[in-house]
N, C-alpha and C. Protein backbone atom coordinates (compact mmCIF):
# COMPACT_ATOMS: atom_id res chain seq x y z
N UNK A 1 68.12 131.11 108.01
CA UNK A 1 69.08 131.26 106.94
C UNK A 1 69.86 129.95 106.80
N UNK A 2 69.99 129.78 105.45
CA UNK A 2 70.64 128.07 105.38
C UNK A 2 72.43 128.67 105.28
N UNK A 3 73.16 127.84 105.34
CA UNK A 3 74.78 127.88 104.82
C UNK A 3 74.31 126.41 104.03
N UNK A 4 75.40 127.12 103.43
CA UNK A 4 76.04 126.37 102.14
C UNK A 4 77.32 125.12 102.52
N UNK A 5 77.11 123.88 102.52
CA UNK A 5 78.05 123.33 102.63
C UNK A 5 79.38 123.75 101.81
N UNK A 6 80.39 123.44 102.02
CA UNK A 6 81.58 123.52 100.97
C UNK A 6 81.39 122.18 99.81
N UNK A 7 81.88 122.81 98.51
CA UNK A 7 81.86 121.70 97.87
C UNK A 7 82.98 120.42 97.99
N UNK A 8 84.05 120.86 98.41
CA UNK A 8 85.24 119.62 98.46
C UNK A 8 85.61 119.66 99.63
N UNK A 9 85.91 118.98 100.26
CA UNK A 9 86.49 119.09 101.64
C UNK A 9 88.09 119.69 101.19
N UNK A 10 88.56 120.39 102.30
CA UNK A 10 90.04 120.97 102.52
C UNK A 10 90.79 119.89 102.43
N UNK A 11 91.92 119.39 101.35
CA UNK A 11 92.71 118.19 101.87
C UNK A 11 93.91 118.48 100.36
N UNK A 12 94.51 117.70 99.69
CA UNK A 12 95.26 117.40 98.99
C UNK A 12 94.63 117.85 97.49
N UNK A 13 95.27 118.96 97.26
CA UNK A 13 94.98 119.85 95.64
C UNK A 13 95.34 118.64 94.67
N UNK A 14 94.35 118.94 93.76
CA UNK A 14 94.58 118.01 92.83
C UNK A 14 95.20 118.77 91.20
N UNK A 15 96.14 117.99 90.77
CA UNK A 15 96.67 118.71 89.38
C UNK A 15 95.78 118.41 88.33
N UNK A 16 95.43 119.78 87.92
CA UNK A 16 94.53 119.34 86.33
C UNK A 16 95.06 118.38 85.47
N UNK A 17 96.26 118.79 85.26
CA UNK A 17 97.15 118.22 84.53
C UNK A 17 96.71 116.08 84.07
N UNK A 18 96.50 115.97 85.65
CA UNK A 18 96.59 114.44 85.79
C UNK A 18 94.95 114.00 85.97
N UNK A 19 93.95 114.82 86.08
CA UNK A 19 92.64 114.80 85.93
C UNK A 19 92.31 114.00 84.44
N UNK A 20 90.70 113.26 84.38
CA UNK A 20 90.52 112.67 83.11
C UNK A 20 89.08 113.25 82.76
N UNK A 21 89.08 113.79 81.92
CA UNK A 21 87.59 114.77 81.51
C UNK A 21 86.73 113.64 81.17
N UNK A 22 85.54 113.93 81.07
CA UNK A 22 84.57 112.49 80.46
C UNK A 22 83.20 112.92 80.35
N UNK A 23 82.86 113.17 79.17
CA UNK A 23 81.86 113.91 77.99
C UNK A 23 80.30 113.37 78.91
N UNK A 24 79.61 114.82 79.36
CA UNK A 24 78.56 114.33 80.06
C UNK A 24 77.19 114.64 78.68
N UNK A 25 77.73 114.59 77.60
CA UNK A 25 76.41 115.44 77.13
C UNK A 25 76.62 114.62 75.38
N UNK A 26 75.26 114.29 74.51
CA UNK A 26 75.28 113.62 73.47
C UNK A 26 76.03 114.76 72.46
N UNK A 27 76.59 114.53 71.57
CA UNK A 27 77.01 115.38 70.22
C UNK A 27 76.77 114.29 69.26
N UNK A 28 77.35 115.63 68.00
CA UNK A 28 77.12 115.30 66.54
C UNK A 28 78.54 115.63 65.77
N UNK A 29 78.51 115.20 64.24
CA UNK A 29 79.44 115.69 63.81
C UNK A 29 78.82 117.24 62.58
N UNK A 30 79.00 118.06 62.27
CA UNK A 30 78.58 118.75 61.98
C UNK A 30 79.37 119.39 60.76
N UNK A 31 79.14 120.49 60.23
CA UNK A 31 79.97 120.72 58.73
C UNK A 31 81.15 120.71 58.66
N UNK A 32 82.11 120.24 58.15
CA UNK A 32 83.50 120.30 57.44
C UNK A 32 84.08 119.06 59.20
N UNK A 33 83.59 118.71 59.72
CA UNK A 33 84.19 117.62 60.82
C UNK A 33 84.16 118.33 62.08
N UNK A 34 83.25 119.35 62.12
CA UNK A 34 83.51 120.01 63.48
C UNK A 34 82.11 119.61 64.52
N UNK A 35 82.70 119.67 65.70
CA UNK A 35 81.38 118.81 66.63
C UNK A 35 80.06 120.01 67.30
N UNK A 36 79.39 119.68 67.70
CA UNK A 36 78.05 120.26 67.93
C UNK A 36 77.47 119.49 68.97
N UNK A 37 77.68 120.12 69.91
CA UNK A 37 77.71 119.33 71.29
C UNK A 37 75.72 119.69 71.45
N UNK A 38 74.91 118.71 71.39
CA UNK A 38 73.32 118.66 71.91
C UNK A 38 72.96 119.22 73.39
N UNK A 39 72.48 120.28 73.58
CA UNK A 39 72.03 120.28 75.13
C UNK A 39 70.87 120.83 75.17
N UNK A 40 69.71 119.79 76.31
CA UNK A 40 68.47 119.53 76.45
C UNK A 40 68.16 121.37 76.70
N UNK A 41 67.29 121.99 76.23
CA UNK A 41 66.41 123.35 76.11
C UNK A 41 66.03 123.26 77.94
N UNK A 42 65.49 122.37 78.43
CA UNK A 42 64.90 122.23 79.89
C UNK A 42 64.98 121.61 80.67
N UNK A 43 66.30 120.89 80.48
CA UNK A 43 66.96 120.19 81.12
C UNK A 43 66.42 118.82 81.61
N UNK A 44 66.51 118.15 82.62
CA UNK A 44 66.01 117.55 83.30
C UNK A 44 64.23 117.48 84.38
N UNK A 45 64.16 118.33 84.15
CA UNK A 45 62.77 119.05 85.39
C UNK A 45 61.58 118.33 84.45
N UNK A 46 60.64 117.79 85.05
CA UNK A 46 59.34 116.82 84.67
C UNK A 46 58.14 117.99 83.61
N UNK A 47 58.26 119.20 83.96
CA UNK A 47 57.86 119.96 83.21
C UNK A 47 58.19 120.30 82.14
N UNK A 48 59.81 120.49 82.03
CA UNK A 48 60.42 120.54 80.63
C UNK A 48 60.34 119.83 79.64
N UNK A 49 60.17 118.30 80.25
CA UNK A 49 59.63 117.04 79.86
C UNK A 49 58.57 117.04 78.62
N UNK A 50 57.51 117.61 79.81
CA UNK A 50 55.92 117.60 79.14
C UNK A 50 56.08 118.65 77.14
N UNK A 51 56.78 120.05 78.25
CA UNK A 51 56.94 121.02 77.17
C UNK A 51 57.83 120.46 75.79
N UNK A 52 58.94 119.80 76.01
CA UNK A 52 59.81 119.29 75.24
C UNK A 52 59.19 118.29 73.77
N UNK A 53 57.63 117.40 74.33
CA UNK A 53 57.56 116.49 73.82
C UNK A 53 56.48 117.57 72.59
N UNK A 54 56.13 118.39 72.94
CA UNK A 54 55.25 119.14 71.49
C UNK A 54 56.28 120.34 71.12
N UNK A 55 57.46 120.28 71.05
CA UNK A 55 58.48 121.34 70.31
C UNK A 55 59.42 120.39 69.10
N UNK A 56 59.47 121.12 68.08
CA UNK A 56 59.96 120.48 66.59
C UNK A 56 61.51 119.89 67.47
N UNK A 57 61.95 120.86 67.78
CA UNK A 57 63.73 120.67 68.40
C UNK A 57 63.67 120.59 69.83
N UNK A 58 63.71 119.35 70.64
CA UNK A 58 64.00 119.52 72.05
C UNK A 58 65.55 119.92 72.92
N UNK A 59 66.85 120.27 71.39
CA UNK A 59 67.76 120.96 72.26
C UNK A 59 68.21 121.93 71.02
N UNK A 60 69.11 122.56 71.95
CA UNK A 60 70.05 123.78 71.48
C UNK A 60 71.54 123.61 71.54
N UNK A 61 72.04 124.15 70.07
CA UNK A 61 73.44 123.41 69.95
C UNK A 61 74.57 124.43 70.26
N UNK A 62 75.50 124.05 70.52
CA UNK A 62 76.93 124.39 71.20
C UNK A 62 78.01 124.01 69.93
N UNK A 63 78.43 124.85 68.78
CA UNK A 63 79.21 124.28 68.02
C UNK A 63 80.49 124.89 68.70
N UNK A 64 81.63 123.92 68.25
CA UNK A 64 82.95 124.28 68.31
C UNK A 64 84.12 124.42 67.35
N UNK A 65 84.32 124.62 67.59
CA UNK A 65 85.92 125.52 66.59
C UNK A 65 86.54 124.39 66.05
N UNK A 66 87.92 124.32 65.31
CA UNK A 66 88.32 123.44 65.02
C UNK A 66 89.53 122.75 66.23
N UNK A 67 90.14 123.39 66.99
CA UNK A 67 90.64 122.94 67.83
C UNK A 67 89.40 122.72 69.35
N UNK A 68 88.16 123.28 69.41
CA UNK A 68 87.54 122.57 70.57
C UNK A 68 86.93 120.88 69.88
N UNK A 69 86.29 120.81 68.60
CA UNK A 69 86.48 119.99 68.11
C UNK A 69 87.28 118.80 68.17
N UNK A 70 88.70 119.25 68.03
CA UNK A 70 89.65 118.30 68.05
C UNK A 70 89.67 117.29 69.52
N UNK A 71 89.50 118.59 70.51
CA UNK A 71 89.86 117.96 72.12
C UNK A 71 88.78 117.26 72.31
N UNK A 72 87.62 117.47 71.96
CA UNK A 72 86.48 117.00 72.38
C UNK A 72 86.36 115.47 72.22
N UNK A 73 87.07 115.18 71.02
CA UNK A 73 86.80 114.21 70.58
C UNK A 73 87.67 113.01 71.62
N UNK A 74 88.70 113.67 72.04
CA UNK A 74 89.68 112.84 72.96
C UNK A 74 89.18 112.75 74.70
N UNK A 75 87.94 113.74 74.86
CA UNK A 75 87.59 113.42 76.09
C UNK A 75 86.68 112.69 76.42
N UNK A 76 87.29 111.36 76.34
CA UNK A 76 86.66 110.03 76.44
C UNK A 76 86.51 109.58 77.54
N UNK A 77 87.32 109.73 78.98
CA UNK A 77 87.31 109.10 80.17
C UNK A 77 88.60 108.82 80.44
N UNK A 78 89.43 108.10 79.08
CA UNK A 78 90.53 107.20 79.22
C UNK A 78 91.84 108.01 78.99
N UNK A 79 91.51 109.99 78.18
CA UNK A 79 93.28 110.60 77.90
C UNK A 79 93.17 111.53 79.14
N UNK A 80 94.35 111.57 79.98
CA UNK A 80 94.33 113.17 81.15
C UNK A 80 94.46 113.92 80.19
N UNK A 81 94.32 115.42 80.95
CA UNK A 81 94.50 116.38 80.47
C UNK A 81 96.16 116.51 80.07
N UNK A 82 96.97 116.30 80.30
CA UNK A 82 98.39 116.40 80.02
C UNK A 82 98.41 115.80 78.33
N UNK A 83 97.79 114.05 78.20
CA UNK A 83 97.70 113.53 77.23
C UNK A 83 97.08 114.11 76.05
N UNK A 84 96.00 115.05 76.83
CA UNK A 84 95.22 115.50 74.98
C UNK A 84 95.58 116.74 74.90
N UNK A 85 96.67 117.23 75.80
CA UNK A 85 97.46 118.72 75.45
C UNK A 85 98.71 118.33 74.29
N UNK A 86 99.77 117.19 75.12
CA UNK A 86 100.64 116.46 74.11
C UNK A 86 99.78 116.02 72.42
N UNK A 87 98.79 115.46 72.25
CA UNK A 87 98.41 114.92 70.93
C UNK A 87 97.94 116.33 70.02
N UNK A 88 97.36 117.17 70.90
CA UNK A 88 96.88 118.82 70.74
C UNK A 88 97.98 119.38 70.15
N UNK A 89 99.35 119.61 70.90
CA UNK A 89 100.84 120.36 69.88
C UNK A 89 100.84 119.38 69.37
N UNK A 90 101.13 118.11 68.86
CA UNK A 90 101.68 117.13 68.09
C UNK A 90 100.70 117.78 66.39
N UNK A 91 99.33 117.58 66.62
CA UNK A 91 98.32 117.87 65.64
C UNK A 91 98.66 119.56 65.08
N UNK A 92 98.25 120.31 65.85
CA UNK A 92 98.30 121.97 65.50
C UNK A 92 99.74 122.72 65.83
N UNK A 93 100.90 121.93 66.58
CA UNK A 93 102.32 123.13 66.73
C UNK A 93 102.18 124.17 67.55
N UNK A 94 102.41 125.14 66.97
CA UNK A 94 102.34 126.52 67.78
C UNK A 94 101.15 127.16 67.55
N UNK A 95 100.20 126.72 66.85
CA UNK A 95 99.49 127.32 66.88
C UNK A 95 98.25 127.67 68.54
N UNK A 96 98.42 126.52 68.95
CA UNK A 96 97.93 126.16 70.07
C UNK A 96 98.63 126.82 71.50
N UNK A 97 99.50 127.33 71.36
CA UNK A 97 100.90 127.55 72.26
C UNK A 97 100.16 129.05 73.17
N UNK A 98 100.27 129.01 74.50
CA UNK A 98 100.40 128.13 75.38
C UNK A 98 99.37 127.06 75.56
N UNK A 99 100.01 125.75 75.53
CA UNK A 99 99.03 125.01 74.95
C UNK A 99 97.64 124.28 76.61
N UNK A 100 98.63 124.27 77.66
CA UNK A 100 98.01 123.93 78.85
C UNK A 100 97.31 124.87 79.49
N UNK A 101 97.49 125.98 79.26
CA UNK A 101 96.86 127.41 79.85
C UNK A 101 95.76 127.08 78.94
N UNK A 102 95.69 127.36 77.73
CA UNK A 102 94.42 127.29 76.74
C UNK A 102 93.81 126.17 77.05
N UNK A 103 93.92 124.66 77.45
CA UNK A 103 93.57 123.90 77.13
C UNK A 103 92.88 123.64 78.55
N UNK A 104 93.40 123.75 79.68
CA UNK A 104 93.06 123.82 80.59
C UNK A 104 91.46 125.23 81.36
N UNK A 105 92.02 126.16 80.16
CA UNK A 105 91.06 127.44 80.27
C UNK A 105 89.77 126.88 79.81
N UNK A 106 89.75 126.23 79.02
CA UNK A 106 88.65 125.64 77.87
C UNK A 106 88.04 124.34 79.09
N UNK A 107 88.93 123.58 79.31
CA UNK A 107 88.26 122.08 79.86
C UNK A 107 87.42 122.83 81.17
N UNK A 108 87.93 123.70 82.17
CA UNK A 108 87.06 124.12 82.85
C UNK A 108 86.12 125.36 82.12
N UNK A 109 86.13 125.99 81.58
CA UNK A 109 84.19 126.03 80.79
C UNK A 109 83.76 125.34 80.94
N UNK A 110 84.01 124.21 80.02
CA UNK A 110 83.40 123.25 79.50
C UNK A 110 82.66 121.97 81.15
N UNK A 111 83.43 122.10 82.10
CA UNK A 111 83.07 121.92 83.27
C UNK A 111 82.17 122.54 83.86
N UNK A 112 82.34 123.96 83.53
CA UNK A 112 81.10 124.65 84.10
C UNK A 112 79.62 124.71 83.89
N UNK A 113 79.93 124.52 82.25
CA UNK A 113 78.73 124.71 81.80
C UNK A 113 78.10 123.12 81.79
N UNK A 114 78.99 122.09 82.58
CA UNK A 114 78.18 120.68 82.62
C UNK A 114 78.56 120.25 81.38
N UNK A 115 79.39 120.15 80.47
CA UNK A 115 79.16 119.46 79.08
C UNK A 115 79.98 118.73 79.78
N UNK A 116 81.19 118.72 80.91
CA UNK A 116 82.31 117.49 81.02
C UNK A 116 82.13 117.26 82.49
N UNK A 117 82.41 116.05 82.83
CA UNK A 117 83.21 116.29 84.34
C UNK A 117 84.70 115.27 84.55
N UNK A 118 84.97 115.53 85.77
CA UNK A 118 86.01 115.19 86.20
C UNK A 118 86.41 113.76 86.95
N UNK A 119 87.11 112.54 86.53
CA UNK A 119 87.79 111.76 86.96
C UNK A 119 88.85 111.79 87.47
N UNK A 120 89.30 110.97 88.71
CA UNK A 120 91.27 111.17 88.85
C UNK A 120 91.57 110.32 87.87
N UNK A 121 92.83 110.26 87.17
CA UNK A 121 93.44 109.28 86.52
C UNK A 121 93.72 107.80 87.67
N UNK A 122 93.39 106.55 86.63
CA UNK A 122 93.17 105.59 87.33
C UNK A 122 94.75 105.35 87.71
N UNK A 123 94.84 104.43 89.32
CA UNK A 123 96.24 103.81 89.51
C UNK A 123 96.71 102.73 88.38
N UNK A 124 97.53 102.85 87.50
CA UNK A 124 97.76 101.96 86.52
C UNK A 124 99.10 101.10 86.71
N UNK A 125 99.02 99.69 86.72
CA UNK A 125 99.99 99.29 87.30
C UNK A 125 100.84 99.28 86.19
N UNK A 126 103.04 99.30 87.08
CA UNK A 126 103.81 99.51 86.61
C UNK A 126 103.84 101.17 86.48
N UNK A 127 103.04 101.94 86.95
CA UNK A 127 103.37 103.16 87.01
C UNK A 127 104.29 104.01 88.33
């Protein structure tokens, strides 16, 4: 019987808040400005490969709303999560409200399902 390593070692929790998301997957822009995130039908595996190259469409799309849209577009590498929550109420108000619970609910999906992953925010000097 195998065990499972742990994925992170036990040490110092990290705040989402100050985390930097960074888009693992190609998109598009799609009707009225909303995005359509591309993901491969078979991923990576040498077989999916073979199968992929005689199918009309080699992926399947992921559209988003107008506010996943919006964030998506800001998860570049370079805004934390705090930053594209602030530009998020600045753009939509209350509509968004609670805006870090939602926004934070969403960035990990979007982690799960592999479309993002995770950076620390860089040491930036004068900070």
């Amino acid at each position: 019987m195998k065990l499972r390593k742990k994925k992170e070692e036990p040490g110092e929790a990290k705040n989402l808040l100050d985390m930097v998301p960074v888009q693992l997957r190609k998109w598009e822009e799609a009707d009225e400005g909303k995005v359509r995130i591309l993901v491969p039908r078979f991923g990576n595996h040498w077989l999916g490969r073979q199968i992929l190259s005689s199918m009309r469409n080699p992926h399947y799309y992921v559209n988003l709303d107008d506010y996943g849209s919006f964030v998506w577009r800001f998860i570049d590498g370079r805004h934390t999560v705090y930053s594209i929550g602030i530009i998020l109420l600045e753009r939509f108000d209350e509509a968004v409200e609670p805006v870090f619970d939602r926004l934070g609910a969403f960035l990990q999906q979007l982690a799960r399902g592999k479309f993002i992953r995770w950076e620390e925010e860089e040491e930036r000097p004068g900070k």
